[in-house]
C-alpha atoms as a PDB file:
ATOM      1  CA  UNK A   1     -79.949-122.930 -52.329  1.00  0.00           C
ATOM      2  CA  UNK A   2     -80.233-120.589 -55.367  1.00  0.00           C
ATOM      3  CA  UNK A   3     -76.853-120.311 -56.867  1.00  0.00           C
ATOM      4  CA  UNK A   4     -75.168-117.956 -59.384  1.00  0.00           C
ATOM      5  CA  UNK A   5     -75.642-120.910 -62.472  1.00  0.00           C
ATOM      6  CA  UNK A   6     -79.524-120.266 -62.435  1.00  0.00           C
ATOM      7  CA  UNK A   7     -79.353-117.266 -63.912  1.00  0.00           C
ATOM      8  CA  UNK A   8     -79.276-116.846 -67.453  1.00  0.00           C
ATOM      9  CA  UNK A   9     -75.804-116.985 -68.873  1.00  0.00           C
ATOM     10  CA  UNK A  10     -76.297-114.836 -71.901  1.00  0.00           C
ATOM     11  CA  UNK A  11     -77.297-111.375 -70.887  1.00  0.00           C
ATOM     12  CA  UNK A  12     -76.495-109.342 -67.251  1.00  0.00           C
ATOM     13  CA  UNK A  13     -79.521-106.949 -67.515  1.00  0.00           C
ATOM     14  CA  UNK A  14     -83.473-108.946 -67.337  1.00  0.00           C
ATOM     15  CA  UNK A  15     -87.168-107.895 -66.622  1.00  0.00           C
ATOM     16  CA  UNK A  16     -88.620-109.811 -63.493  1.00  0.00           C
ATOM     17  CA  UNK A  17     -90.700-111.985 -66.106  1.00  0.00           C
ATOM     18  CA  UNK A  18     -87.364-112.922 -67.805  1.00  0.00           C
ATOM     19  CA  UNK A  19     -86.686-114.686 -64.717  1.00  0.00           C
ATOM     20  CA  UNK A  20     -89.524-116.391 -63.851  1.00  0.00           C
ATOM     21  CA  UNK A  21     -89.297-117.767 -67.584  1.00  0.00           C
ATOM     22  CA  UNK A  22     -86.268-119.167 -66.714  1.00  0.00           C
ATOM     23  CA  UNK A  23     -87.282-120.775 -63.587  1.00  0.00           C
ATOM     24  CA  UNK A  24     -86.504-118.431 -61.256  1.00  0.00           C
ATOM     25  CA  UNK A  25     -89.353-117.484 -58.714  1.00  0.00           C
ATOM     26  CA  UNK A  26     -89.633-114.296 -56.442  1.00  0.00           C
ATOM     27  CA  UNK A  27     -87.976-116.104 -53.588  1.00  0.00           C
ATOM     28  CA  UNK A  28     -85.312-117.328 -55.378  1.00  0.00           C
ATOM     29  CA  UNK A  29     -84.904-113.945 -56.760  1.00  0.00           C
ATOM     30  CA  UNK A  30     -85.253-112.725 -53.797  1.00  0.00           C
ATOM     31  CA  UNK A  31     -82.617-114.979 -52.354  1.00  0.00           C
ATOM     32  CA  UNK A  32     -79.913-113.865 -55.372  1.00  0.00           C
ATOM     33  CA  UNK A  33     -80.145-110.468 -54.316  1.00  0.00           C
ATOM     34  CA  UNK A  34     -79.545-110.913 -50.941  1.00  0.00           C
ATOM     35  CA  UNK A  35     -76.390-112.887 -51.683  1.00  0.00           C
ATOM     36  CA  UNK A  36     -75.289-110.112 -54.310  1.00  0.00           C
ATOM     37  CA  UNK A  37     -75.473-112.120 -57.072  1.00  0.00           C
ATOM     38  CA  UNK A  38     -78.789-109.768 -58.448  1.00  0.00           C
ATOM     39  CA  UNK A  39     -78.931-106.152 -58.408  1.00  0.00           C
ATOM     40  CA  UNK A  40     -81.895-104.568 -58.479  1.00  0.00           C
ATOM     41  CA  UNK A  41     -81.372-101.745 -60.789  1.00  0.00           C
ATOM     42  CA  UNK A  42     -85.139-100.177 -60.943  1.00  0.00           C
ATOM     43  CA  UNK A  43     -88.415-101.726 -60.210  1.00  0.00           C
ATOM     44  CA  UNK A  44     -89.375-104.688 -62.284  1.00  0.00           C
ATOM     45  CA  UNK A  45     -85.278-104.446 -63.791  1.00  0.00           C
ATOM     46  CA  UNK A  46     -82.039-106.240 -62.554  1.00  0.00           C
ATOM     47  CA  UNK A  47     -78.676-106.734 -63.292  1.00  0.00           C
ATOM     48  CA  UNK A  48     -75.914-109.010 -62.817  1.00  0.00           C
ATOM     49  CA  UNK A  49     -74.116-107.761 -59.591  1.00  0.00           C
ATOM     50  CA  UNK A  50     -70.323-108.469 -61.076  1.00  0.00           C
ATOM     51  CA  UNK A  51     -71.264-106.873 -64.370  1.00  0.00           C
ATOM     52  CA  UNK A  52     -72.856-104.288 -62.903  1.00  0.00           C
ATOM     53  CA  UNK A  53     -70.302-103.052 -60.138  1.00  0.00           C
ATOM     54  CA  UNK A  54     -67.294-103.080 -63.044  1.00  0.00           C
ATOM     55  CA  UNK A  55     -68.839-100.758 -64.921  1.00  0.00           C
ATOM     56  CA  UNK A  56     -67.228 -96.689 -64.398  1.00  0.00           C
ATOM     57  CA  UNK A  57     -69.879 -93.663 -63.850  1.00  0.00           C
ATOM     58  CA  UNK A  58     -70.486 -92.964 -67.639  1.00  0.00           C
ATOM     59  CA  UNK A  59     -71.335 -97.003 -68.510  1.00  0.00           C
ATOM     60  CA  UNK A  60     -73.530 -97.336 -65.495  1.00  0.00           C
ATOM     61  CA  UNK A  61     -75.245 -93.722 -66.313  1.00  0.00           C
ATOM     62  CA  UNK A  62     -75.806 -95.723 -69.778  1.00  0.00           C
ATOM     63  CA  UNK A  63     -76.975 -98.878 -68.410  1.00  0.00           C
ATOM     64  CA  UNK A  64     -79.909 -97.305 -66.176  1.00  0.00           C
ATOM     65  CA  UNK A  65     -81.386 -95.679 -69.272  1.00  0.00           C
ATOM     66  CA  UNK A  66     -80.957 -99.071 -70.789  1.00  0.00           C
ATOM     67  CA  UNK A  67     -82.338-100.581 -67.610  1.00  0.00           C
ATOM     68  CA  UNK A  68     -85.385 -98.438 -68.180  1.00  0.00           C
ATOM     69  CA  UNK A  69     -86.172 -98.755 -71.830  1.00  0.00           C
ATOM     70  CA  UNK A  70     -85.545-102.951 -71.354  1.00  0.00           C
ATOM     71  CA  UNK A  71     -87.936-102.522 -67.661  1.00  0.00           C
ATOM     72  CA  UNK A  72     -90.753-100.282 -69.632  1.00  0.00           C
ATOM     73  CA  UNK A  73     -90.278-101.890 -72.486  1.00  0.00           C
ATOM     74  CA  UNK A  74     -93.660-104.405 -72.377  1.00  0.00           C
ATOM     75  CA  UNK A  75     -95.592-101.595 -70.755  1.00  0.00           C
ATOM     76  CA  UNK A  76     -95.006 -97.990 -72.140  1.00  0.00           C
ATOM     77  CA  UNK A  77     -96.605 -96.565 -75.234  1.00  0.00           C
ATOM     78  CA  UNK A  78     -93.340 -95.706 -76.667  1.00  0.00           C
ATOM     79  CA  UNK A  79     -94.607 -92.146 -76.943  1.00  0.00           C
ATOM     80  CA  UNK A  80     -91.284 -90.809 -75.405  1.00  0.00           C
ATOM     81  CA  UNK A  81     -87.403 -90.602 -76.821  1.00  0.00           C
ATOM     82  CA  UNK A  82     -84.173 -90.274 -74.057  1.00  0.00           C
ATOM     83  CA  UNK A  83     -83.373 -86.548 -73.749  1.00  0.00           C
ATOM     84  CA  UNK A  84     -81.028 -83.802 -72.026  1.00  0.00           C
ATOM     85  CA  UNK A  85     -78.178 -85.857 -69.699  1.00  0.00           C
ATOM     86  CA  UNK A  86     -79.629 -89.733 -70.884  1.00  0.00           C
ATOM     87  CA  UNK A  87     -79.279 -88.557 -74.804  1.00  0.00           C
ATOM     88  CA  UNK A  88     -75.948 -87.143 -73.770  1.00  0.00           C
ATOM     89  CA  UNK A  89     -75.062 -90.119 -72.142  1.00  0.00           C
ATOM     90  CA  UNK A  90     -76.300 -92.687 -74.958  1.00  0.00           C
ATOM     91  CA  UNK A  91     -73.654 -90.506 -77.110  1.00  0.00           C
ATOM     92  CA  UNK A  92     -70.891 -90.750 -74.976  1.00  0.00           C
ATOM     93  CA  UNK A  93     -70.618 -87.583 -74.649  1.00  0.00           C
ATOM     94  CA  UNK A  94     -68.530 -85.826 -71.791  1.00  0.00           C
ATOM     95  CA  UNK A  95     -70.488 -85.155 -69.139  1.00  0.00           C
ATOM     96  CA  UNK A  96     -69.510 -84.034 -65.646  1.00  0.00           C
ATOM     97  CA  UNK A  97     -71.132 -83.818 -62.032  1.00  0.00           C
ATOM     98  CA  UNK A  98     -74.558 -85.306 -63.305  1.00  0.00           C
ATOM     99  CA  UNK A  99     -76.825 -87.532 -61.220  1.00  0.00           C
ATOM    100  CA  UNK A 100     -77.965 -90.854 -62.585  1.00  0.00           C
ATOM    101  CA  UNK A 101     -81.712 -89.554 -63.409  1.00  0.00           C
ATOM    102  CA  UNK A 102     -83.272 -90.635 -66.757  1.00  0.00           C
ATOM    103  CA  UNK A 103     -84.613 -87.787 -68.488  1.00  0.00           C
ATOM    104  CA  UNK A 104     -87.318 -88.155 -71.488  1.00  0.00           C
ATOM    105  CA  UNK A 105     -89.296 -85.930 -73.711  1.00  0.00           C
ATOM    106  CA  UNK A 106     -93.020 -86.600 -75.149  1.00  0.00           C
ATOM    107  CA  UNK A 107     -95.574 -84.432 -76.312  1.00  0.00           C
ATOM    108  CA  UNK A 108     -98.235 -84.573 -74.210  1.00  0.00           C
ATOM    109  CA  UNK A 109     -98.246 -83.461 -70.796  1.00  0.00           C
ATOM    110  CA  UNK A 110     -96.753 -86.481 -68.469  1.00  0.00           C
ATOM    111  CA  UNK A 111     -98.258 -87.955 -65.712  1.00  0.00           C
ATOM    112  CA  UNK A 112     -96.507 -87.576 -62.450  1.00  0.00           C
ATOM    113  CA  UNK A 113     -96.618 -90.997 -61.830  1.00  0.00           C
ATOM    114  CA  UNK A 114     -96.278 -92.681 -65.154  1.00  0.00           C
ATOM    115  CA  UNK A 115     -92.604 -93.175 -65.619  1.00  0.00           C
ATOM    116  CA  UNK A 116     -91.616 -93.884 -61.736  1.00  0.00           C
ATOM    117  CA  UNK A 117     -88.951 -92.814 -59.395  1.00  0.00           C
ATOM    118  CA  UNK A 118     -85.651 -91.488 -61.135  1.00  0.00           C
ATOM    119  CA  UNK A 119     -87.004 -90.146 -63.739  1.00  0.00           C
ATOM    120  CA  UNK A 120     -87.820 -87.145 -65.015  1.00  0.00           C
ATOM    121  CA  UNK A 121     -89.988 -86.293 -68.200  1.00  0.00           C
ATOM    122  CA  UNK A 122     -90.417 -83.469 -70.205  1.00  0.00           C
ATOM    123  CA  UNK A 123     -92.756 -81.791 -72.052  1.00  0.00           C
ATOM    124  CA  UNK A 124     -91.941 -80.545 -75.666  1.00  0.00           C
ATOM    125  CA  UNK A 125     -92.965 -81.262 -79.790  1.00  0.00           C
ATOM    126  CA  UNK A 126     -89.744 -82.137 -81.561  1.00  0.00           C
ATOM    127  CA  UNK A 127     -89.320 -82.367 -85.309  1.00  0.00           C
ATOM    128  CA  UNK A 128     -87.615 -85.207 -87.063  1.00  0.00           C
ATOM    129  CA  UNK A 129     -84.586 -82.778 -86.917  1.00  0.00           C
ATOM    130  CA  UNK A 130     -84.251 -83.637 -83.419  1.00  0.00           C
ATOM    131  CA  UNK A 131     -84.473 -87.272 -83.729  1.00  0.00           C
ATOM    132  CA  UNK A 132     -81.953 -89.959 -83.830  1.00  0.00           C
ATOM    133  CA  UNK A 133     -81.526 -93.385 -82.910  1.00  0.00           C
ATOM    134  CA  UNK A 134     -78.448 -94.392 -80.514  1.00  0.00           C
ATOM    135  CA  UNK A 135     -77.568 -97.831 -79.204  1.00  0.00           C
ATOM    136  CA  UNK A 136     -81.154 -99.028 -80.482  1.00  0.00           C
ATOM    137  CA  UNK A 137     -83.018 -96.470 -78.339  1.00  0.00           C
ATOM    138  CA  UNK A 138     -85.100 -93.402 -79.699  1.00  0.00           C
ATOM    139  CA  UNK A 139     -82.793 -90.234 -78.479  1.00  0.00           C
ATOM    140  CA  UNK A 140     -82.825 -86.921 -79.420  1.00  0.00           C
ATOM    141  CA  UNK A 141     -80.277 -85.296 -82.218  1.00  0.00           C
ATOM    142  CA  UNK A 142     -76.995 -84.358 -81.086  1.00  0.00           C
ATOM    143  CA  UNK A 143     -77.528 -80.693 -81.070  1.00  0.00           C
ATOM    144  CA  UNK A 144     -81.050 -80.619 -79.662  1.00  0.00           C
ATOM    145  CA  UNK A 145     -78.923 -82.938 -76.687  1.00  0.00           C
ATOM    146  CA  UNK A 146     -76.688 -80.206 -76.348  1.00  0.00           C
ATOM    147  CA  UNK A 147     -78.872 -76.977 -76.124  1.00  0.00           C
ATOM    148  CA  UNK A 148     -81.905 -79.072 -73.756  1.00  0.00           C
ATOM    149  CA  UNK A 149     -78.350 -80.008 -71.537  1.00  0.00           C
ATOM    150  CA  UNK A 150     -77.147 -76.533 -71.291  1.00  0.00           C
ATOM    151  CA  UNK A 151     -79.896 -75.146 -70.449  1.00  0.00           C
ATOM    152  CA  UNK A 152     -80.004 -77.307 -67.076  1.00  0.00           C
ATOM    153  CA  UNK A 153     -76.094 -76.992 -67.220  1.00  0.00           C
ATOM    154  CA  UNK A 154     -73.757 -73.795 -65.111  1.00  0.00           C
ATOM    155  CA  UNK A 155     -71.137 -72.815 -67.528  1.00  0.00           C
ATOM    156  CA  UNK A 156     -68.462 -75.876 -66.204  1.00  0.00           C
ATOM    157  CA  UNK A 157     -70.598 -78.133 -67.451  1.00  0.00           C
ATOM    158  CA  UNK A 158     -71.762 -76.563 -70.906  1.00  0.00           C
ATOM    159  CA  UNK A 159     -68.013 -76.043 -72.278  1.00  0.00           C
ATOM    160  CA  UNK A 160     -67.123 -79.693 -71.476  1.00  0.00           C
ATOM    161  CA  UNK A 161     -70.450 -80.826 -73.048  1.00  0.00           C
ATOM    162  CA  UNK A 162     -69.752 -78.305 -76.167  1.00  0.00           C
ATOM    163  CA  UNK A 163     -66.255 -79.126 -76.748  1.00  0.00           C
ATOM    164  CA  UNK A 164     -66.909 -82.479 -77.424  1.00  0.00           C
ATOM    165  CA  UNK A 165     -69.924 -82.228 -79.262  1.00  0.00           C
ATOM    166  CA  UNK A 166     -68.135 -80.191 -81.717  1.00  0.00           C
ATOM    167  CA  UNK A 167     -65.338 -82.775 -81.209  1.00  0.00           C
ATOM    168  CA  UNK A 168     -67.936 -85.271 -82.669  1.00  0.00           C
ATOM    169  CA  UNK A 169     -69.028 -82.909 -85.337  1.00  0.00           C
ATOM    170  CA  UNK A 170     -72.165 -81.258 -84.083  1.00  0.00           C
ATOM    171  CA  UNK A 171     -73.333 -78.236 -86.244  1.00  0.00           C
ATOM    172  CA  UNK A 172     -72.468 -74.722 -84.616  1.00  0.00           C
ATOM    173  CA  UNK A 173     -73.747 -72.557 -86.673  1.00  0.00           C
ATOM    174  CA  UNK A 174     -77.215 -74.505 -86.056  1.00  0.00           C
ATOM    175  CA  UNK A 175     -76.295 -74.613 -82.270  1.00  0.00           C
ATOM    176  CA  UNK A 176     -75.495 -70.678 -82.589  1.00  0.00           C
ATOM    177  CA  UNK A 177     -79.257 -70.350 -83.797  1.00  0.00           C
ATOM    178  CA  UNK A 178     -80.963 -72.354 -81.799  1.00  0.00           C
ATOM    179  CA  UNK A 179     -79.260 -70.426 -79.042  1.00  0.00           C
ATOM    180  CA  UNK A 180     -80.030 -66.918 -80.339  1.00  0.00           C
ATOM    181  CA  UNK A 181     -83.786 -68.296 -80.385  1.00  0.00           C
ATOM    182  CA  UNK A 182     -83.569 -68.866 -76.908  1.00  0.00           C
ATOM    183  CA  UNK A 183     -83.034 -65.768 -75.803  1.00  0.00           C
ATOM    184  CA  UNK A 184     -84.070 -64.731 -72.315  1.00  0.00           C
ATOM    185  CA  UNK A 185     -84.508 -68.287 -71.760  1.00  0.00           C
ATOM    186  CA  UNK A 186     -83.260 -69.618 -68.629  1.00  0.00           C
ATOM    187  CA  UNK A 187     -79.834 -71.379 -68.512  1.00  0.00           C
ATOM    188  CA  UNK A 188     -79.439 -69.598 -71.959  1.00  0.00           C
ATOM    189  CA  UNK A 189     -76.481 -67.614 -70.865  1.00  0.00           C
ATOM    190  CA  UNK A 190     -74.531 -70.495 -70.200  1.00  0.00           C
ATOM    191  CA  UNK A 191     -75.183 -72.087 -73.777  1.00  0.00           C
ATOM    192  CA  UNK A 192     -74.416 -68.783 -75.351  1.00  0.00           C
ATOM    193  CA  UNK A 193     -70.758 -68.460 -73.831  1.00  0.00           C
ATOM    194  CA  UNK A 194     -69.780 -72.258 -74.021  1.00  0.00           C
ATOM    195  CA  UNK A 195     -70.620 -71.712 -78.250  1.00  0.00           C
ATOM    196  CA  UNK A 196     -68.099 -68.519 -77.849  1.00  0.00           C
ATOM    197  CA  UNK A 197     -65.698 -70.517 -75.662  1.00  0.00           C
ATOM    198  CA  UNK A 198     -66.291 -74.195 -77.966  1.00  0.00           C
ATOM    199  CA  UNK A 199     -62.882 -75.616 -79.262  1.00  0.00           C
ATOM    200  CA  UNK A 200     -62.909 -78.794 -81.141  1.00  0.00           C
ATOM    201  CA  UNK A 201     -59.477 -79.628 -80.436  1.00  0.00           C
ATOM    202  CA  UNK A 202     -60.178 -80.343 -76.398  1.00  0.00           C
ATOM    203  CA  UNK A 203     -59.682 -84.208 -76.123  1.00  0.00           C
ATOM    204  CA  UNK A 204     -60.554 -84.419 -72.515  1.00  0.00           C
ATOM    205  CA  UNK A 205     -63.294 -82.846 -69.829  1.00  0.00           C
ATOM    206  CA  UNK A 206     -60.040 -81.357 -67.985  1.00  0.00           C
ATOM    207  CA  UNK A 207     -58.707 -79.678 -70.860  1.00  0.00           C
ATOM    208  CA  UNK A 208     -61.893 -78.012 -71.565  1.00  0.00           C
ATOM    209  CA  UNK A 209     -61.901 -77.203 -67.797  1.00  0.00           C
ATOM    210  CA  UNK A 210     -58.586 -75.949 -67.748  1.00  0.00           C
ATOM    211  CA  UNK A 211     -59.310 -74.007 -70.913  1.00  0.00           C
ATOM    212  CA  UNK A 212     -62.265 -72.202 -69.525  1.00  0.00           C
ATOM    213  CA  UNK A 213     -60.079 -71.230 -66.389  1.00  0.00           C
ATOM    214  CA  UNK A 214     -57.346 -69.658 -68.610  1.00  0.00           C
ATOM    215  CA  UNK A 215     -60.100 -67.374 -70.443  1.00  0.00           C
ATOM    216  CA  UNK A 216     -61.675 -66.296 -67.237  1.00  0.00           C
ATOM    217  CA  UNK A 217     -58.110 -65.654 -65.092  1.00  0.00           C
ATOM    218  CA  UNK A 218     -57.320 -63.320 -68.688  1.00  0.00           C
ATOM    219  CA  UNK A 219     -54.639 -65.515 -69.037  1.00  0.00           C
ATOM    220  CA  UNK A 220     -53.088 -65.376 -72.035  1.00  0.00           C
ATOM    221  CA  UNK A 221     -54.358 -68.382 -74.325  1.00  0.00           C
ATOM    222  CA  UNK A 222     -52.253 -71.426 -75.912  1.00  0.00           C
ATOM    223  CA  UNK A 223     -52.164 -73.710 -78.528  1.00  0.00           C
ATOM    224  CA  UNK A 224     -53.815 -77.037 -77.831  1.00  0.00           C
ATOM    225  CA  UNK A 225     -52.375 -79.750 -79.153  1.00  0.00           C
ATOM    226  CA  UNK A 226     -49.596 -78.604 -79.853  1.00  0.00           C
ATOM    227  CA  UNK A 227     -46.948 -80.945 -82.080  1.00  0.00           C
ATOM    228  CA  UNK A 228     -43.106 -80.743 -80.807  1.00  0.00           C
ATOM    229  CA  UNK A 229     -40.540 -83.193 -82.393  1.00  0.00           C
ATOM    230  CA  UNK A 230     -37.395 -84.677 -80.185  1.00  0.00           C
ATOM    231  CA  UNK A 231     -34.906 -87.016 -81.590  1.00  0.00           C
ATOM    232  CA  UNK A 232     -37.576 -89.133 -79.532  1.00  0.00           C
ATOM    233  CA  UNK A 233     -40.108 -88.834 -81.840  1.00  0.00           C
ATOM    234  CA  UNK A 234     -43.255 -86.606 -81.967  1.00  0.00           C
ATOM    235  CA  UNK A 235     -44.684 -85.735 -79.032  1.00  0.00           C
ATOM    236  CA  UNK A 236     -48.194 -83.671 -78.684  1.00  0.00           C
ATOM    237  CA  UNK A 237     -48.980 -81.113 -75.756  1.00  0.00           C
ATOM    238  CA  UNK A 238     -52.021 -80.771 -74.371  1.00  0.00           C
ATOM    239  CA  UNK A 239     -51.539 -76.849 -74.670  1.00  0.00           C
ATOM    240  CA  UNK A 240     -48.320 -75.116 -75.544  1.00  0.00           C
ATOM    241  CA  UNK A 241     -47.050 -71.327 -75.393  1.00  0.00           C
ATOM    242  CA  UNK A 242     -44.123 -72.092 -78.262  1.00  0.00           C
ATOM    243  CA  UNK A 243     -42.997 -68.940 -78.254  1.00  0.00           C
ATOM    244  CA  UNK A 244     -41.906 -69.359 -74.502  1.00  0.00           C
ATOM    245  CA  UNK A 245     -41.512 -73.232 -74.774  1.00  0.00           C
ATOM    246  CA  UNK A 246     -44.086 -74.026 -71.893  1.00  0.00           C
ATOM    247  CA  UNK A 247     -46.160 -76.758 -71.861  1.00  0.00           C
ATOM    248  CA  UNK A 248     -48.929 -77.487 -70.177  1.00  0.00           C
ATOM    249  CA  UNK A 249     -50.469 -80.658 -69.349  1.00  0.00           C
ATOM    250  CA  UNK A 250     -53.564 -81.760 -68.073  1.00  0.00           C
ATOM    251  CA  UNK A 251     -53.047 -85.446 -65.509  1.00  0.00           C
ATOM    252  CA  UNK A 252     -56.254 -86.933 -65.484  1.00  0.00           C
ATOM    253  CA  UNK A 253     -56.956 -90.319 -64.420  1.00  0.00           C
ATOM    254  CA  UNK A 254     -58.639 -91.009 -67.688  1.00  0.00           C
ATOM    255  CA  UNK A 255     -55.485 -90.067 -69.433  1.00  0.00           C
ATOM    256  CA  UNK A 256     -53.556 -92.500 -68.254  1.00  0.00           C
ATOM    257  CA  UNK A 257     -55.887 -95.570 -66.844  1.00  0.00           C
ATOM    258  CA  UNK A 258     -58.112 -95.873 -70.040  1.00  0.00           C
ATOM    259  CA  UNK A 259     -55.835 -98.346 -72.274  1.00  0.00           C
ATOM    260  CA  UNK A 260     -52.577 -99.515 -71.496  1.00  0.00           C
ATOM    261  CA  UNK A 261     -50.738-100.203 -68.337  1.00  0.00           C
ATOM    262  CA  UNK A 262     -50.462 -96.811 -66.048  1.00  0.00           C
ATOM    263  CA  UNK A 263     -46.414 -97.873 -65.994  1.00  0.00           C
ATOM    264  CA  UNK A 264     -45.724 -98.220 -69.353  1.00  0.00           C
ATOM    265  CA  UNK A 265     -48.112 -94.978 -69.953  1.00  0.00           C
ATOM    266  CA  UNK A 266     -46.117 -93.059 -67.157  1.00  0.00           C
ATOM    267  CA  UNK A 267     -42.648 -94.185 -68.621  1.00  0.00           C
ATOM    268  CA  UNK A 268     -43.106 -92.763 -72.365  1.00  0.00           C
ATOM    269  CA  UNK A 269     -44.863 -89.729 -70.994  1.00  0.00           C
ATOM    270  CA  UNK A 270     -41.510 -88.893 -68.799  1.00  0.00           C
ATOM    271  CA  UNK A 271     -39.532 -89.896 -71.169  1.00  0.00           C
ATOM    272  CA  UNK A 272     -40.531 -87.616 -73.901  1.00  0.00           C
ATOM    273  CA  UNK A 273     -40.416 -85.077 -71.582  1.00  0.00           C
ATOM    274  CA  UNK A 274     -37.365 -85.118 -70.609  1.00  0.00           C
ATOM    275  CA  UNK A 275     -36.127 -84.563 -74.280  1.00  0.00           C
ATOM    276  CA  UNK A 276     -38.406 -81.892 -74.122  1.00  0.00           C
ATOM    277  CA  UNK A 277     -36.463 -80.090 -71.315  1.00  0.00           C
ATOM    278  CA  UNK A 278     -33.572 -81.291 -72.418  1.00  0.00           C
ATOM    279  CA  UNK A 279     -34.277 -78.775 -75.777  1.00  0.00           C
ATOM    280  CA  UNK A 280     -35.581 -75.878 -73.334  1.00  0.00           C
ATOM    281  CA  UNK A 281     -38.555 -76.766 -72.834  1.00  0.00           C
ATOM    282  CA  UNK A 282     -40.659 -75.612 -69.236  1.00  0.00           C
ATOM    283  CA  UNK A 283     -43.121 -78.620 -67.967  1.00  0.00           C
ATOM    284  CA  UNK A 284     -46.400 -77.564 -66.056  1.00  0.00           C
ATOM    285  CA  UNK A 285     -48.479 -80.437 -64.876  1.00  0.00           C
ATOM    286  CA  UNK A 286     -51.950 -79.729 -63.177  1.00  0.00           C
ATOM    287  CA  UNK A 287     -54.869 -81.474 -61.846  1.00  0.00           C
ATOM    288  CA  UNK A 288     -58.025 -81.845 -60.974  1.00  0.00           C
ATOM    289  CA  UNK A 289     -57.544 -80.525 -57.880  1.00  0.00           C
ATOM    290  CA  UNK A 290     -55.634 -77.570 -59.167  1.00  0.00           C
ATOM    291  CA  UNK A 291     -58.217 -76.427 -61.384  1.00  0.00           C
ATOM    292  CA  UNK A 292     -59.988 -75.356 -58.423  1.00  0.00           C
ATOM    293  CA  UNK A 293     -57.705 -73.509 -56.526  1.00  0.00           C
ATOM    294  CA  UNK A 294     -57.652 -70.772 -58.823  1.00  0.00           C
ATOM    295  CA  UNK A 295     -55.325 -68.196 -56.635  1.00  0.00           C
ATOM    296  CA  UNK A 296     -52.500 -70.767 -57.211  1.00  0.00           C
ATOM    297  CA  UNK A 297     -53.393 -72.121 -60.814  1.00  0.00           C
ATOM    298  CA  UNK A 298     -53.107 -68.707 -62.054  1.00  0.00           C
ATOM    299  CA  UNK A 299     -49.497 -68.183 -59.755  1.00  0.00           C
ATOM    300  CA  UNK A 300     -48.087 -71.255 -61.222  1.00  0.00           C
ATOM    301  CA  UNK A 301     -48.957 -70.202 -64.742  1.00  0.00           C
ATOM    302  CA  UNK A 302     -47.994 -66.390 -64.654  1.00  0.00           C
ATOM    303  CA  UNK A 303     -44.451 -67.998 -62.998  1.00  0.00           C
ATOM    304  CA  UNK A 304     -43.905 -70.633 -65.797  1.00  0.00           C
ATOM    305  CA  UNK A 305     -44.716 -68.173 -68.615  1.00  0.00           C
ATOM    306  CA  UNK A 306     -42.329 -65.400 -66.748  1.00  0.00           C
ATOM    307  CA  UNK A 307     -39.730 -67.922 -66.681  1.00  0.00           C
ATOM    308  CA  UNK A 308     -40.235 -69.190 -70.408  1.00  0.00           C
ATOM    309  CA  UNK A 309     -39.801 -65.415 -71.532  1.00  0.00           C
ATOM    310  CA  UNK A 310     -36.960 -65.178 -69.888  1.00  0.00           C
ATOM    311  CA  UNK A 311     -35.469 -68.466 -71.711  1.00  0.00           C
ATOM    312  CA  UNK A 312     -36.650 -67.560 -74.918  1.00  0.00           C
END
């Protein structure tokens, strides 16, 4: 019986003629994936079931584009670089409610067969502007990522994606112009308002949500990140009226899963808080959930804000 110690120990991700080098056949293959020791991840590509099932949404969305540049990588012309939601992806940047499609750009016009199922290719000349190199694979530049995702992107989408480009330094003014030469383009409107609505400072994909929603309920705006010192030590808000002492604070999973214990996480964060209140402060925490149930988001905000007047 095929077991787990025939595969290679030195990599998770392999080409079917990887493994036949190493003395695997297609039963045997076969057999491993049957078990769930194999994953196959695309035709001709597969993966290390363990590996492969650890990884969260974003590494996985990663891994398929690498799964496709390591399946296609004996076989395509190299004619094409990873584009739109892949190049975002490759980045790291935030993306949210995307499928796991691999997009590419080339040149010429594809074939509708040539790159297989799960992918989709696109047709456009790019400069050497909108070139880069990320994690070893040809991508496009960070801004032409953003403007080709936006495009394809409802407004949601396009602030998150924004917010953290500019986070990671993308150009705006070049963004801004690339936009204006866009216009009456489709999916343009969307690009045009996340630019107006972009904000550097947003850490998270639910700030920039909850950002967004403040600006459309004509809610009056506060500081993000905003620095407040206790005999605790400094503490930063995710947003902050000061002049009212509210605070408002985005609870993401993300926030508090990523790197250390959720406990110890959960017991500074309360902590610090309650010095917070202790000096006046008003605590508002929201969620995901919250963020769309707008009738009550905007209730709960209009009420803390009334109530930090009155305090202040």
């Amino acid at each position: 019986m095929t077991t787990l110690a025939a595969l290679p120990s030195s990599a998770n991700l392999w080409r079917t003629e990887e493994l036949l080098e190493q003395g695997l056949n297609s039963r045997a293959i076969a057999a491993l994936v049957r078990e769930g020791t194999l994953l196959r991840v695309r035709r001709g590509c597969y993966a290390r079931s363990a590996w492969w099932t650890a990884l969260k949404a974003a590494g996985r969305r990663r891994q398929i584009i690498h799964a496709h540049a390591h399946g296609t990588r004996t076989t395509s012309t190299g004619g094409f670089v990873y584009s739109h939601t892949s190049g975002a992806s490759l980045r790291r940047l935030h993306l949210w409610d995307v499928d796991d499609l691999v997009h590419l750009t080339q040149s010429g016009r594809p074939s509708k067969i040539s790159h297989g199922r799960g992918v989709v290719a696109h047709t456009r000349s790019l400069s050497s502007r909108d070139l880069a190199f990320v994690e070893g694979l040809p991508c496009t530049s960070l801004e032409r990522t953003v403007v080709d995702c936006c495009l394809m992107f409802n407004l949601r989408q396009s602030v998150i994606l924004v917010d953290h480009a500019a986070r990671l330094g993308a150009d705006l003014q070049l963004l801004r112009s690339q936009c204006a030469a866009l216009a009456g383009r489709n999916g343009v409107v969307a690009l045009r308002r996340a630019l107006e609505l972009a904000d550097p400072r947003s850490e998270s994909a639910g700030e920039s949500l909850t950002r967004e929603l403040l600006v459309r309920l004509k809610i009056e705006l506060p500081v993000p990140q905003f620095e407040v010192h206790t005999p605790l030590g400094r503490h930063r808000l995710d947003f902050a009226w000061p002049e009212r002492k509210v605070a408002l604070e985005f609870d993401g999973k993300s926030k508090y899963f990523e790197y250390r214990p959720t406990n110890e996480v959960l017991f500074e964060e309360r902590r610090r808080e309650k010095a917070l209140m202790e000096e006046g402060w008003t605590f508002l925490r929201i969620e995901w959930k919250d963020l769309f149930n707008e009738a009550e988001f905007k209730y709960r905000v209009l009420r803390a804000l009334a109530q930090g007047a009155e305090h202040g």
